[in-house]
C-alpha atoms as a PDB file:
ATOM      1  CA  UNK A   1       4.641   9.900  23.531  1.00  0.00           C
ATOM      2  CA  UNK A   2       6.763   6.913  22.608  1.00  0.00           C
ATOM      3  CA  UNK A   3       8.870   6.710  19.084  1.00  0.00           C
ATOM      4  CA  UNK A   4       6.934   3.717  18.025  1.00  0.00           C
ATOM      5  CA  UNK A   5       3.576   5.540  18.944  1.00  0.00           C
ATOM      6  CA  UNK A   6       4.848   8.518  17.016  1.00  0.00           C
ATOM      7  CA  UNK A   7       5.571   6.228  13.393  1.00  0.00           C
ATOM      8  CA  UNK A   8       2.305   4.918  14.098  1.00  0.00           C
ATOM      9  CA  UNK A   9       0.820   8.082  14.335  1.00  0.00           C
ATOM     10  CA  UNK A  10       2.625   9.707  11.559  1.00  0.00           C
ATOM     11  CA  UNK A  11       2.784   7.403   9.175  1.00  0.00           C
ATOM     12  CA  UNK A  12      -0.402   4.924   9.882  1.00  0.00           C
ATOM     13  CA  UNK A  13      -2.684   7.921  10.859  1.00  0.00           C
ATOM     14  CA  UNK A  14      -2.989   5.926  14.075  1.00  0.00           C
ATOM     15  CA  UNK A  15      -3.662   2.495  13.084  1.00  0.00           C
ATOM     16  CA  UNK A  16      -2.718   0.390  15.466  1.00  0.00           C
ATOM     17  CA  UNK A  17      -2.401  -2.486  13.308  1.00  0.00           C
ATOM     18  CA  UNK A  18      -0.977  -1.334  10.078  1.00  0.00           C
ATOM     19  CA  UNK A  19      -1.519  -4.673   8.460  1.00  0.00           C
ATOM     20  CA  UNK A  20      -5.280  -5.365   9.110  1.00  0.00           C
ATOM     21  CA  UNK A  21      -5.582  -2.200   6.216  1.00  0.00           C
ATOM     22  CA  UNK A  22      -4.300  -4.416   2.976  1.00  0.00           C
ATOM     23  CA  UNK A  23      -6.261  -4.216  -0.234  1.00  0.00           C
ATOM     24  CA  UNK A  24      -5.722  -6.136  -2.864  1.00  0.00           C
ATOM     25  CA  UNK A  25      -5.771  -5.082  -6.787  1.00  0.00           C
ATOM     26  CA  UNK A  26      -8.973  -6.950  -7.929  1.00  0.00           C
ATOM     27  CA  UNK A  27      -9.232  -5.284 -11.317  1.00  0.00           C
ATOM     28  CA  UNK A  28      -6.526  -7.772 -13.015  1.00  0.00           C
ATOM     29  CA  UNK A  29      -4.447  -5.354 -14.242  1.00  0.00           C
ATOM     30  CA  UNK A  30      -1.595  -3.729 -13.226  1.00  0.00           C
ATOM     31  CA  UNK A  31      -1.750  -0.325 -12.622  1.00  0.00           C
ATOM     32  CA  UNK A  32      -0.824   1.828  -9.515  1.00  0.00           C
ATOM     33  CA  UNK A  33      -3.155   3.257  -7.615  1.00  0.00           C
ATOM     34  CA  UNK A  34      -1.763   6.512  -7.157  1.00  0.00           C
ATOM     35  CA  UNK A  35      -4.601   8.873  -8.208  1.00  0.00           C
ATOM     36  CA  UNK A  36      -6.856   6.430  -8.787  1.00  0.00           C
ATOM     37  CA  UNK A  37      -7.801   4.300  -4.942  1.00  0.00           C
ATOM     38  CA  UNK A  38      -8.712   5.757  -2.138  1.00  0.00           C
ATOM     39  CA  UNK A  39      -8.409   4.484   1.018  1.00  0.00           C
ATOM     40  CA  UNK A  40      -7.596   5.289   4.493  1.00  0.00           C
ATOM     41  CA  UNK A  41      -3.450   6.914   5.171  1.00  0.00           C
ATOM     42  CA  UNK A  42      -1.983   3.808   6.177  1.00  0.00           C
ATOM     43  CA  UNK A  43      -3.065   1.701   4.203  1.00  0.00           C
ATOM     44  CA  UNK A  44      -1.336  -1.038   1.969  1.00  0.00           C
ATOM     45  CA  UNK A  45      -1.924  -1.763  -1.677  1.00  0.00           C
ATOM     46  CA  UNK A  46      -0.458  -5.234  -3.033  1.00  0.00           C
ATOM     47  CA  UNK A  47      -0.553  -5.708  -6.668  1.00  0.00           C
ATOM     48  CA  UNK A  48      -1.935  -8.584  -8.049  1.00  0.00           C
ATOM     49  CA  UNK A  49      -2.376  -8.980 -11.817  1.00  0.00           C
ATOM     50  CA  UNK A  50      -3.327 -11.479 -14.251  1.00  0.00           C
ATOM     51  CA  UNK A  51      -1.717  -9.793 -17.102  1.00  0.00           C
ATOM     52  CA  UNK A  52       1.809  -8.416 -15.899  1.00  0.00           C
ATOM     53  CA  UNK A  53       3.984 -10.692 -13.903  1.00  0.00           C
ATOM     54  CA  UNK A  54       6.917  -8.176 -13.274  1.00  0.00           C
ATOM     55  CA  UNK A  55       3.957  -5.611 -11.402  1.00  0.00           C
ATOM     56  CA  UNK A  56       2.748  -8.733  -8.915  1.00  0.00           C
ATOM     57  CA  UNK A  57       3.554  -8.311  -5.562  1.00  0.00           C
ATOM     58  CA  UNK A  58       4.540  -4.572  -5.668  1.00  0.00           C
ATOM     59  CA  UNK A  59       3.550  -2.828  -2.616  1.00  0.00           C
ATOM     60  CA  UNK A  60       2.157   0.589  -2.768  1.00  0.00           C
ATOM     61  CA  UNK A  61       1.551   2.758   0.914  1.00  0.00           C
ATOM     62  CA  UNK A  62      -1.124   5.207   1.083  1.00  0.00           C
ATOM     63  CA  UNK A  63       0.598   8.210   2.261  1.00  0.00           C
ATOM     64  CA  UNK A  64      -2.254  10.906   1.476  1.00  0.00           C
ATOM     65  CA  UNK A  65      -2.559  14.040   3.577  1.00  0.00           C
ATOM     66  CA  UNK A  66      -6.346  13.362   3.974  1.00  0.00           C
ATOM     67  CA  UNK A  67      -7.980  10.559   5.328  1.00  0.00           C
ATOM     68  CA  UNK A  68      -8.972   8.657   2.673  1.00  0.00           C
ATOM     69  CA  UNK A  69      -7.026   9.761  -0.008  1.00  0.00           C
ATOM     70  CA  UNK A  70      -5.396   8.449  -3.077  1.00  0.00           C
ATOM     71  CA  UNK A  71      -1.928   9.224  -2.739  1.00  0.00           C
ATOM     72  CA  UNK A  72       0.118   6.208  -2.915  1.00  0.00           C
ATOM     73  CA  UNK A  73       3.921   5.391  -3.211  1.00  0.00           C
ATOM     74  CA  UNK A  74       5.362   2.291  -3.953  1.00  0.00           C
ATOM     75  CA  UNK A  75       7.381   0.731  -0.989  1.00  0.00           C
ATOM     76  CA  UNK A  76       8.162  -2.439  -2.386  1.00  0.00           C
ATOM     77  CA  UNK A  77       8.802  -3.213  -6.223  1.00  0.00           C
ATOM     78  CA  UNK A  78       8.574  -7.209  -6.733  1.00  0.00           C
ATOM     79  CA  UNK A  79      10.373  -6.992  -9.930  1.00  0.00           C
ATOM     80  CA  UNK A  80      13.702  -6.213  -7.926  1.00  0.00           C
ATOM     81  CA  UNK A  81      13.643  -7.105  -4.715  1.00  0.00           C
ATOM     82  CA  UNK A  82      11.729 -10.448  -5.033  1.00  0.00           C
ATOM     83  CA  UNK A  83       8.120 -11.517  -5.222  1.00  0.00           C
ATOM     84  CA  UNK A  84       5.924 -12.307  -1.692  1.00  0.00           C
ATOM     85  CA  UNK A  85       5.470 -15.917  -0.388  1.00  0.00           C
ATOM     86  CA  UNK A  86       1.836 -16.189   0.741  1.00  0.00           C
END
C-alpha cells in the first residue's frame, strides 16, 4: 500500500475524495461541532455564521474513532490565518 493510500485510509476512513464530505453550519451560529455533529471520519465542517464574524470560515475535521462520530478538531481557524474565498 502506497503513502497517499495510507493518509487516505487513516485519516479519511477511505474516502477517496475527501472533499465531496463538506457540511456546512446551517444553524447560524457559531459553535463547534465537537460533541455535538456527527458525521462520517473524514469529514469537513466549515463554519458559517450569521452572528460571529471571527468563527466564519473555521474548518473543523471529523477525526472520530467510529464511523460517524462527533469528534471534531479544528484544522483551520479563519480568525488567524485568513477567511476562505468561495
Amino acid at each position: 500500500m502506497g503513502k497517499r493510500r495510507q493518509v487516505i485510509d487513516t485519516v479519511f476512513a477511505g474516502i477517496d475524495d475527501p472533499l465531496s464530505h463538506v457540511v456546512y453550519n446551517v444553524k447560524g451560529v457559531a459553535t463547534s461541532p465537537n460533541g455535538v455533529l456527527s458525521a462520517p471520519r473524514g469529514t469537513f465542517f466549515v463554519m458559517n455564521s450569521s452572528g460571529t464574524a471571527a468563527s466564519d470560515d473555521d474548518v473543523y475535521l471529523n477525526n472520530s474513532t467510529t464511523s460517524p462520530g462527533t469528534t471534531w478538531t479544528l484544522i483551520y481557524d479563519a480568525s488567524s490565518v485568513g477567511h476562505l474565498y468561495v
